[in-house]
Protein backbone atom coordinates (compact mmCIF):
# COMPACT_ATOMS: atom_id res chain seq x y z
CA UNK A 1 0.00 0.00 0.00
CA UNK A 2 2.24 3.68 -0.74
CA UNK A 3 1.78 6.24 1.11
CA UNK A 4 -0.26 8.97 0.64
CA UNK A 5 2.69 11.64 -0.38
CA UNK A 6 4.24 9.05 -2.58
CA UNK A 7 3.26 10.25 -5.70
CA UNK A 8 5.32 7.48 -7.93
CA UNK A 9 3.92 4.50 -5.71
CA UNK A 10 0.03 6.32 -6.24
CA UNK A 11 0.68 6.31 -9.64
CA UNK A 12 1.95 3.13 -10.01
CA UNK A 13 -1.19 1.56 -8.43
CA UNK A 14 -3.34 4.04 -10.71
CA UNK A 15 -2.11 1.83 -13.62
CA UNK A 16 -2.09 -1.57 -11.94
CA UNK A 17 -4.95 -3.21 -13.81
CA UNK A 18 -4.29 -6.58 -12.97
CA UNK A 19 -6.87 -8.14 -11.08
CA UNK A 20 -10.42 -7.28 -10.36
CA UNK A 21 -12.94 -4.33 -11.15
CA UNK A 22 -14.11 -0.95 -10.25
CA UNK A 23 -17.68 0.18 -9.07
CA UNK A 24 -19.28 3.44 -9.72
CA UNK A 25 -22.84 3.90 -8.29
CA UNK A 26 -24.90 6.86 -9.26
CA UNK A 27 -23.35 10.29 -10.07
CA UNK A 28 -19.82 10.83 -10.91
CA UNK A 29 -16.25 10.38 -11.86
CA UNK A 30 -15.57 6.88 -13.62
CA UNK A 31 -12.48 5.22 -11.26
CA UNK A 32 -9.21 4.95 -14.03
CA UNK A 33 -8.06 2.07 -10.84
CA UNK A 34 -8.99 -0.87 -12.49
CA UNK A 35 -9.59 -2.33 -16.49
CA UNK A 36 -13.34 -2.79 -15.78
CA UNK A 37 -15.74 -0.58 -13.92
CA UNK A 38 -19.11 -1.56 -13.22
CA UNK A 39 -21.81 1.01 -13.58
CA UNK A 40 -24.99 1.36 -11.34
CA UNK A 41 -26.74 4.05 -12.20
CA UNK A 42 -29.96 5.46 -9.91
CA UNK A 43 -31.62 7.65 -11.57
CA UNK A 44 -30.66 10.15 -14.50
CA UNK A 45 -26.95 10.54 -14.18
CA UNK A 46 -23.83 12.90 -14.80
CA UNK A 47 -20.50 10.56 -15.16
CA UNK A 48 -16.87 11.75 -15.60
CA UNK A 49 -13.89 10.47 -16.88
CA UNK A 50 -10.34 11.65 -16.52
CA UNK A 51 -7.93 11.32 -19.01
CA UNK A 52 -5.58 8.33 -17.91
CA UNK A 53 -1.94 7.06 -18.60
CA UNK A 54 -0.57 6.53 -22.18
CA UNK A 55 -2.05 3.03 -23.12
CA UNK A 56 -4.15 2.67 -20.57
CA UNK A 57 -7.65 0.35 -21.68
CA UNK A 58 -10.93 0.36 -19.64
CA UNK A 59 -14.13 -0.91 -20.33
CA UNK A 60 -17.57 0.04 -18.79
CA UNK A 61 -19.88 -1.69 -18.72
CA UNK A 62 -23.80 -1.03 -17.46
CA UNK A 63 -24.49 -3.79 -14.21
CA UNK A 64 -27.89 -1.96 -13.13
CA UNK A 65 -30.11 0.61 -15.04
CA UNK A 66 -31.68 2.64 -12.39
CA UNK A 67 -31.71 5.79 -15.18
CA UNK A 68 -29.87 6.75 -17.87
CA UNK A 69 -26.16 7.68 -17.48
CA UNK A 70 -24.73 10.04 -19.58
CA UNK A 71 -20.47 10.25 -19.62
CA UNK A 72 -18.69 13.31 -21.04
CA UNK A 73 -14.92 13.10 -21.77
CA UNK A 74 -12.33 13.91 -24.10
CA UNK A 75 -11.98 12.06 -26.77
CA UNK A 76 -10.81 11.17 -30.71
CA UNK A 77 -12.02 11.36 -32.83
CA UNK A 78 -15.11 13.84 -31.40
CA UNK A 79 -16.96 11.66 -29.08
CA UNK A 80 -17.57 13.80 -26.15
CA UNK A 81 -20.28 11.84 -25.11
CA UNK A 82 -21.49 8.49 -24.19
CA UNK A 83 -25.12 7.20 -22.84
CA UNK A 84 -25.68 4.05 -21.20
CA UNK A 85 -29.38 3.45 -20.97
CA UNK A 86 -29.62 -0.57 -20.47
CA UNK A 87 -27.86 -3.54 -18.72
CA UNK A 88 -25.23 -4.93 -20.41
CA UNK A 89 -24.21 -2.02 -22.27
CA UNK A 90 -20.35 -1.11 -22.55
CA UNK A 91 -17.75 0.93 -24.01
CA UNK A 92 -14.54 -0.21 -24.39
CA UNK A 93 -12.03 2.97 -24.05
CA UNK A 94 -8.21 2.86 -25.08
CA UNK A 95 -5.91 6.46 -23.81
CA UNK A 96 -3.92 7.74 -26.65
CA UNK A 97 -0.07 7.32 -26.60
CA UNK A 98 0.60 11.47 -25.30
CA UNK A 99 -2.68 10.98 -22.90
CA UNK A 100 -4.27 13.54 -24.13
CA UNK A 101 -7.29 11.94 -24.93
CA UNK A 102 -9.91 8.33 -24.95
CA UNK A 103 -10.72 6.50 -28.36
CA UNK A 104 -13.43 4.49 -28.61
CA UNK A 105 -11.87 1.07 -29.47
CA UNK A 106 -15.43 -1.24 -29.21
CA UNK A 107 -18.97 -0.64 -27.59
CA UNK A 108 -22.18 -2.69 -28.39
CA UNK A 109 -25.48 -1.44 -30.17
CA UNK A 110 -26.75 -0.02 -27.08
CA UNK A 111 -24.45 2.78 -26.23
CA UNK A 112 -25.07 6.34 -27.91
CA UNK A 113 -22.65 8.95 -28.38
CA UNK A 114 -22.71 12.55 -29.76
């Protein structure tokens, strides 16, 4: 476990996507801990997503539809946003190699995006 002022060891575990998932239930930011992160939503929702490390892959997927979840970030080409609106709906997300921004690499023919 590093400690809190250790910002290489923080980092390092920000990246460590190894084992295991991520939960996000209702309102905001998407966790960038983990390669999966499961989304409950409970009602109409605002979600978040930080731009990550240079490689980095996550996927998101929809485990409970309590409303429709709507995620803005920055992304390539011109995605800025992403709806999840049923169970079993995903994105898969892949951070550019300056992480500067997310591409869309797969989703299924649930998700919308603007």
């Amino acid at each position: 476990m590093p400690l809190l002022g250790d910002k290489k060891a923080a980092d390092a575990l920000a990246v460590d996507q190894s084992a295991g998932f991520s939960v996000r239930s209702g309102a905001g930011a998407i966790p960038l801990t983990h390669a999966v992160c499961k989304l409950t939503t409970t009602g109409a929702e605002a979600l978040t997503l930080a731009l990550g490390v240079a490689g980095q892959k996550l996927r998101i997927v929809m485990v409970v539809n309590g409303g429709v979840g709507t995620l803005t970030f920055t992304a390539v080409p011109a995605v800025t946003e992403l709806t999840f609106g049923a169970v079993g709906e995903f994105v898969d997300l892949e951070m550019n190699a300056v992480a500067t921004s997310w591409a869309v690499t797969a989703t299924n023919a649930g998700i919308t995006y603007t």
